[in-house]
C-alpha atoms as a PDB file:
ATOM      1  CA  UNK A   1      17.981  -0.542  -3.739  1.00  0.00           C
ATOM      2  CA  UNK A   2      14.288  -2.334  -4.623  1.00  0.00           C
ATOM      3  CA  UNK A   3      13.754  -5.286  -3.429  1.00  0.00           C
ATOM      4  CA  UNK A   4      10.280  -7.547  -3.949  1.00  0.00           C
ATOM      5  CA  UNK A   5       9.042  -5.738  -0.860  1.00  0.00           C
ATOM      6  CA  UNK A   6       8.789  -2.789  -3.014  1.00  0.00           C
ATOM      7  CA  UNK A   7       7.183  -4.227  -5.949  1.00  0.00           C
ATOM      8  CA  UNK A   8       4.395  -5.458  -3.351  1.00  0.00           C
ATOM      9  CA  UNK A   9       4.472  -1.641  -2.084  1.00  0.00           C
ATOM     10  CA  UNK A  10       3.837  -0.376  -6.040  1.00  0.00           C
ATOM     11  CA  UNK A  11       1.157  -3.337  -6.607  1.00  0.00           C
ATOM     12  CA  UNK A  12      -0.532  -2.167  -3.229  1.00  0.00           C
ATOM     13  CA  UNK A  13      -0.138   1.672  -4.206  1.00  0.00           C
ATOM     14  CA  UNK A  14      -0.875   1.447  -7.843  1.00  0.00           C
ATOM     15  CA  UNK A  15      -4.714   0.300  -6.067  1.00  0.00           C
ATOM     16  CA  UNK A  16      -5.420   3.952  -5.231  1.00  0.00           C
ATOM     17  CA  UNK A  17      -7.365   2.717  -2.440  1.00  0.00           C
ATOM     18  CA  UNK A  18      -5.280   4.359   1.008  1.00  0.00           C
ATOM     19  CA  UNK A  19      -1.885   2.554   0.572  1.00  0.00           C
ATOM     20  CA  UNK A  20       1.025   4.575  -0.256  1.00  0.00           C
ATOM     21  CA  UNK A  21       0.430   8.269   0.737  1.00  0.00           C
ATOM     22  CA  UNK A  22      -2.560   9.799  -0.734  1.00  0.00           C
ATOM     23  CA  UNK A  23      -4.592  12.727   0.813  1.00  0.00           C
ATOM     24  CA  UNK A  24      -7.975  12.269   0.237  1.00  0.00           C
ATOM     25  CA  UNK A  25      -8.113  15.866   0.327  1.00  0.00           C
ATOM     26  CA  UNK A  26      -6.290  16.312  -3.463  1.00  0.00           C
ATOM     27  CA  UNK A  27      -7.349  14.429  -6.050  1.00  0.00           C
ATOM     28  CA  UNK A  28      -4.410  16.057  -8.260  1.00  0.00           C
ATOM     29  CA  UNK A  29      -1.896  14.641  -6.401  1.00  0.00           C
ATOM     30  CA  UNK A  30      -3.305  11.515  -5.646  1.00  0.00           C
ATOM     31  CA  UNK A  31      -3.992  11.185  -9.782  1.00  0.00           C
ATOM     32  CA  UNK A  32       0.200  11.751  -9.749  1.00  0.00           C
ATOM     33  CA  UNK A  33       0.675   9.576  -6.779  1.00  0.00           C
ATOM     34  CA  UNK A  34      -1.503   6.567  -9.097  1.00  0.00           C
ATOM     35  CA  UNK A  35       0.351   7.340 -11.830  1.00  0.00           C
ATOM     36  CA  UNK A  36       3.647   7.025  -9.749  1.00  0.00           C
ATOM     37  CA  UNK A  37       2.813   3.403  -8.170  1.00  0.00           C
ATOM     38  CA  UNK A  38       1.926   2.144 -11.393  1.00  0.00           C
ATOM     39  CA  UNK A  39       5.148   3.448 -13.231  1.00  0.00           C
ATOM     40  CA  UNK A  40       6.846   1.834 -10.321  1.00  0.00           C
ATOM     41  CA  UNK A  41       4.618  -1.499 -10.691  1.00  0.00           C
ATOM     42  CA  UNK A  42       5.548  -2.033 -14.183  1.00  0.00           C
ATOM     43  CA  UNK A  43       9.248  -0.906 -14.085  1.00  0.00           C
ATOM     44  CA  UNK A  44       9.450  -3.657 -11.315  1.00  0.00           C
ATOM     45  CA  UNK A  45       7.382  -5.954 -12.956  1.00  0.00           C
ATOM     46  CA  UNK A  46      10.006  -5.798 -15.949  1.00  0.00           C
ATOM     47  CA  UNK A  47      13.063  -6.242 -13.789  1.00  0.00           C
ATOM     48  CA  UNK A  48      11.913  -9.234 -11.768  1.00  0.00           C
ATOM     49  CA  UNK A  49      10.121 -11.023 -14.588  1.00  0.00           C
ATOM     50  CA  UNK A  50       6.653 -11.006 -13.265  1.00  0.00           C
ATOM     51  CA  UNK A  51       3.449  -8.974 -13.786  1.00  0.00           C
ATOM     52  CA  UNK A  52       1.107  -8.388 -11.117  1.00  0.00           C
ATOM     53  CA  UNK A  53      -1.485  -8.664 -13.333  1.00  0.00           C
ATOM     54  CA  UNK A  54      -3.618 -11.959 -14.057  1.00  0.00           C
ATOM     55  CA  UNK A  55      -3.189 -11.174 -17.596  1.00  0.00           C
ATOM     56  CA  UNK A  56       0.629 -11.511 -17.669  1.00  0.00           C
ATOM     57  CA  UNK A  57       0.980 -13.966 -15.040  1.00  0.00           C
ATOM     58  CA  UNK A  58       3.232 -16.731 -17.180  1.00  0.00           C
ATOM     59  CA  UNK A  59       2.989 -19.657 -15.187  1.00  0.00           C
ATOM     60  CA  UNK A  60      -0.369 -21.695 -14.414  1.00  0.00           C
ATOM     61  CA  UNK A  61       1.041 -22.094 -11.002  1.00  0.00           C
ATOM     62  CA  UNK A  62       2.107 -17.997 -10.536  1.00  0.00           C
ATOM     63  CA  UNK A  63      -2.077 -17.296 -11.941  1.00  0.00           C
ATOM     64  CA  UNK A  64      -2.592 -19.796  -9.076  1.00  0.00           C
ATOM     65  CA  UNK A  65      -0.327 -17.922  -6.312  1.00  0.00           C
ATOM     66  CA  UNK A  66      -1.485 -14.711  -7.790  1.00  0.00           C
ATOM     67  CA  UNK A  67      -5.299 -15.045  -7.316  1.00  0.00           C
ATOM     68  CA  UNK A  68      -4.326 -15.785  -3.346  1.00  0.00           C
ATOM     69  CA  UNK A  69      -2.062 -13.025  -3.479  1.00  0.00           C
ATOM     70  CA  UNK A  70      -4.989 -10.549  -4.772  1.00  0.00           C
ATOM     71  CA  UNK A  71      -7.349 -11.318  -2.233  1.00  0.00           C
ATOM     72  CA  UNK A  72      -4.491 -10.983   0.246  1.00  0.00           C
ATOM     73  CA  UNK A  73      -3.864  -7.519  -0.471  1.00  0.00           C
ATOM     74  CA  UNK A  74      -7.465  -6.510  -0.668  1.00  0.00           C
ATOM     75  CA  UNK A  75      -8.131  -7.509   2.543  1.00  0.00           C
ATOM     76  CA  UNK A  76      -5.403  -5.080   3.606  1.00  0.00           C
ATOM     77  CA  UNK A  77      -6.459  -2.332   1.763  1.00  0.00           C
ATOM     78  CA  UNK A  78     -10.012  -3.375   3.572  1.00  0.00           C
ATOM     79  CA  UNK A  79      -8.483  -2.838   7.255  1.00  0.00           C
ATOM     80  CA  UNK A  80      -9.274   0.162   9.150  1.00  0.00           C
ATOM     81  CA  UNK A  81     -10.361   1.668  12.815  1.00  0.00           C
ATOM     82  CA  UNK A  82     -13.364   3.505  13.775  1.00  0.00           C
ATOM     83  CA  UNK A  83     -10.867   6.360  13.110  1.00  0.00           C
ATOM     84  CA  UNK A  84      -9.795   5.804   9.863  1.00  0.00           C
ATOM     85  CA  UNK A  85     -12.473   8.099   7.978  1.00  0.00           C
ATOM     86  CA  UNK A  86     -11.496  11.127   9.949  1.00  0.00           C
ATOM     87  CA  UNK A  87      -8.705  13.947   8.497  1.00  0.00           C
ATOM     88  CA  UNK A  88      -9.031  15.904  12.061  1.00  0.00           C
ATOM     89  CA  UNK A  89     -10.490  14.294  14.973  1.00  0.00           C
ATOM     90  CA  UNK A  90      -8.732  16.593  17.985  1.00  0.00           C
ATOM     91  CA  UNK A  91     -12.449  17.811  18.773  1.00  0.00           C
ATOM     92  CA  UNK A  92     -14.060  14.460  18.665  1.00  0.00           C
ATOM     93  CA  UNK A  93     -10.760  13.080  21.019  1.00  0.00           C
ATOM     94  CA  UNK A  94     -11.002  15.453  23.518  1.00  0.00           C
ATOM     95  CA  UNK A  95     -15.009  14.765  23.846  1.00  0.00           C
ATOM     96  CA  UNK A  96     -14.624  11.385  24.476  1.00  0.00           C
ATOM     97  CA  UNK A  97     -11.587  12.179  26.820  1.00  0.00           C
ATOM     98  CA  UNK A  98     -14.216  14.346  28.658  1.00  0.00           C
ATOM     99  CA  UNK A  99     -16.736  11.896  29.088  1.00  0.00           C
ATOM    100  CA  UNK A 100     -15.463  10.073  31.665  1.00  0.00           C
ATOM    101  CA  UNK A 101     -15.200   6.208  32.765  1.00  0.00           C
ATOM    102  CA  UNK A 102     -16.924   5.994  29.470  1.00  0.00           C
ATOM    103  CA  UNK A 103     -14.847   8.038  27.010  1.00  0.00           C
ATOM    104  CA  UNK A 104     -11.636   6.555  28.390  1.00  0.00           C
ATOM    105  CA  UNK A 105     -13.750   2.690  27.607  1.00  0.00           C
ATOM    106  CA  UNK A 106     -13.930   4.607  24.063  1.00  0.00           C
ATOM    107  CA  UNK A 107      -9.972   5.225  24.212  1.00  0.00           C
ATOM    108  CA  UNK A 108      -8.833   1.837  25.601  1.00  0.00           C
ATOM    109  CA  UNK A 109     -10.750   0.448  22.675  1.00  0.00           C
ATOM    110  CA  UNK A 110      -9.445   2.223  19.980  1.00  0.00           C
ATOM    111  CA  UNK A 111      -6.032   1.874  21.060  1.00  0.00           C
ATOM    112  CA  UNK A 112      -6.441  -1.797  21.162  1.00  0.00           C
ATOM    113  CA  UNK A 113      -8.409  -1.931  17.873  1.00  0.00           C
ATOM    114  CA  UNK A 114      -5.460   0.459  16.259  1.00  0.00           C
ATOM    115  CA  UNK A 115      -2.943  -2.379  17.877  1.00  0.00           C
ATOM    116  CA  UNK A 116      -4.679  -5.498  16.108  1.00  0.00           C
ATOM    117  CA  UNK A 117      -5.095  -3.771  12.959  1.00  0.00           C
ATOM    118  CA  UNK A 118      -1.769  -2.513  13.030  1.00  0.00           C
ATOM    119  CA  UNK A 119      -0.300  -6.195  13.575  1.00  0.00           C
ATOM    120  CA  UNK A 120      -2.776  -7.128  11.229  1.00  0.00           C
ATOM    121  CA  UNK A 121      -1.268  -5.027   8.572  1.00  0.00           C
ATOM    122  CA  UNK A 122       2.313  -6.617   9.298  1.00  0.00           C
ATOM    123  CA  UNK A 123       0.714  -9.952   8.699  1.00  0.00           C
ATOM    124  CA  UNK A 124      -0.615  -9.067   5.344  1.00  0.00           C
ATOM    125  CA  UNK A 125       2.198  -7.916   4.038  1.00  0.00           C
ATOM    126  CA  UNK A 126       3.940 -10.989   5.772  1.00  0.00           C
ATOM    127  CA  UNK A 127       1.673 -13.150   3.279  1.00  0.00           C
ATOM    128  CA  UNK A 128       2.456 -10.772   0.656  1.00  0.00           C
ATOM    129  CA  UNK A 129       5.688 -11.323   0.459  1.00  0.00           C
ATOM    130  CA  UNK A 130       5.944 -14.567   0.999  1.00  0.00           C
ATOM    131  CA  UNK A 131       3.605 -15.015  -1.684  1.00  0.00           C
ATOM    132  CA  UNK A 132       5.742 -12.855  -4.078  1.00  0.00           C
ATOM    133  CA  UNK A 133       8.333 -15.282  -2.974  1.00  0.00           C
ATOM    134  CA  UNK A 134       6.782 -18.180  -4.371  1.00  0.00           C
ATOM    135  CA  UNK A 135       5.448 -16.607  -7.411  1.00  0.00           C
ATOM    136  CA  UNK A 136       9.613 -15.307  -7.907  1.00  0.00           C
ATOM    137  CA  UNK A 137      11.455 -18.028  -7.575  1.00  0.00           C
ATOM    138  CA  UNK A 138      15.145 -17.768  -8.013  1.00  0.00           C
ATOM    139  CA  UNK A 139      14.449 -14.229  -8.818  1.00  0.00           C
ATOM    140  CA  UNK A 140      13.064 -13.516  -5.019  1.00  0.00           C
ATOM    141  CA  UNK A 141      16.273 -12.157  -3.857  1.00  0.00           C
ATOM    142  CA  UNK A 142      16.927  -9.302  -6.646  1.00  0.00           C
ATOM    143  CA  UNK A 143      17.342  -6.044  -5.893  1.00  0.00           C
ATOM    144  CA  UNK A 144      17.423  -3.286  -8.435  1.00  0.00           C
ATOM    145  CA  UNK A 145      18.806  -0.036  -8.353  1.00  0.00           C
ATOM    146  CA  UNK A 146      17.688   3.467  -9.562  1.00  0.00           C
ATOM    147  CA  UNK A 147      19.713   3.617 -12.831  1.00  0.00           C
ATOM    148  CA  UNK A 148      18.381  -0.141 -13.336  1.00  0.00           C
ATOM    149  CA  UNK A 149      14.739   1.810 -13.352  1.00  0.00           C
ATOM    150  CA  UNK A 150      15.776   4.614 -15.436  1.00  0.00           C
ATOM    151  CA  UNK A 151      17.633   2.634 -17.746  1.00  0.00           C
ATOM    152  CA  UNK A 152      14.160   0.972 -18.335  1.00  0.00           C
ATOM    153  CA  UNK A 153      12.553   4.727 -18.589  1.00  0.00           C
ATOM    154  CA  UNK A 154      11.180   4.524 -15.033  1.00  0.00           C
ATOM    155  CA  UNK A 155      11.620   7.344 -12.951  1.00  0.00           C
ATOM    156  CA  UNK A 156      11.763   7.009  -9.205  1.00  0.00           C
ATOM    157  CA  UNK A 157      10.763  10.096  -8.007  1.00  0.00           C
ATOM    158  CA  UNK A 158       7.646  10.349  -6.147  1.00  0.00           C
ATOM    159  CA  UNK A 159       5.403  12.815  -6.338  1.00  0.00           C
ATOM    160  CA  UNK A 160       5.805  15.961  -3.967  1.00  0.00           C
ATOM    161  CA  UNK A 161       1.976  16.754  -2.168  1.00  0.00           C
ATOM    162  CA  UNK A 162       2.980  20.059  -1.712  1.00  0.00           C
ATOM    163  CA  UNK A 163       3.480  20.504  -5.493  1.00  0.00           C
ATOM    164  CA  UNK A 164      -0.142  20.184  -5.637  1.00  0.00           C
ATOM    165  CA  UNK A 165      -3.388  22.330  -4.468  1.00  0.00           C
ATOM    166  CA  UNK A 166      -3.975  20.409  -0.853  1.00  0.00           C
ATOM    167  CA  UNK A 167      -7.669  21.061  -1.815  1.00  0.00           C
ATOM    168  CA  UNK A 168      -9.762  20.342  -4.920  1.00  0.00           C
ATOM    169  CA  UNK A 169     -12.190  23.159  -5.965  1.00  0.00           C
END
């Protein structure tokens, strides 16, 4: 069943920018994976009544609630740790592992940092939802199925990476 929490998962995922499963590595499948969120944005969209998009917001109040609600979820997007920009970092790990009463400092830290951006994360979407909440209304606690997407010519499969080269040429 999809519930608001998943049309806040398609808005966040239709932004391309690290929520939802893309591999920066394959640009194919995160052009299918794009494609996917947004298919999923709109087909939710339709079902609960409301457009995550200023443009279609159809209450002053919901372009109010909505502009919050944007800045919300880029601020998410924006979170990271020192180790966010690496795809392999085992050789970089076990250096700092190696360097002592320093490199475990280095460790201690980044576990702590991946802690508060973790619960960081949880608190976002926290706002997120409640958000969507307010901007839903009576329609907040909907829940859709999979024929209710297909029946609206949504398709609910995601993407499969491994139907796609892992890396571009």
């Amino acid at each position: 069943m999809y519930a608001r929490r998943h049309l806040i998962e398609a808005y966040l995922g239709a932004q391309a920018r690290g929520f939802g499963g893309y591999l920066p590595e394959s640009s194919a499948f995160n052009a299918a994976l794009k494609a996917y969120h947004a298919g999923m944005l709109d087909g939710l969209g339709q079902l609960f009544g409301l457009h995550l998009d200023s443009q279609q917001m159809d209450t002053f109040n919901n372009r109010v609630y909505f502009r919050l609600f944007v800045s919300t979820a880029d601020s998410l997007l924006a979170l990271r740790t020192p180790w966010s920009g690496f795809l392999e970092a085992g050789l970089l790990v076990r250096k700092v592992e190696q360097a002592g009463p320093d490199g475990q400092r280095v460790m201690t830290a980044s576990s702590r940092i991946g802690a508060v951006v973790e619960e960081s994360r949880q608190q976002h979407l926290e706002m997120l939802d409640a958000l969507a909440a307010i901007m839903l209304g009576d329609r907040a606690a909907l829940t859709f199925s999979r024929a209710d997407l297909r029946a609206i010519g949504v398709d609910d499969t995601a993407p499969n990476p491994a139907d796609y080269p892992i890396y571009d040429d």
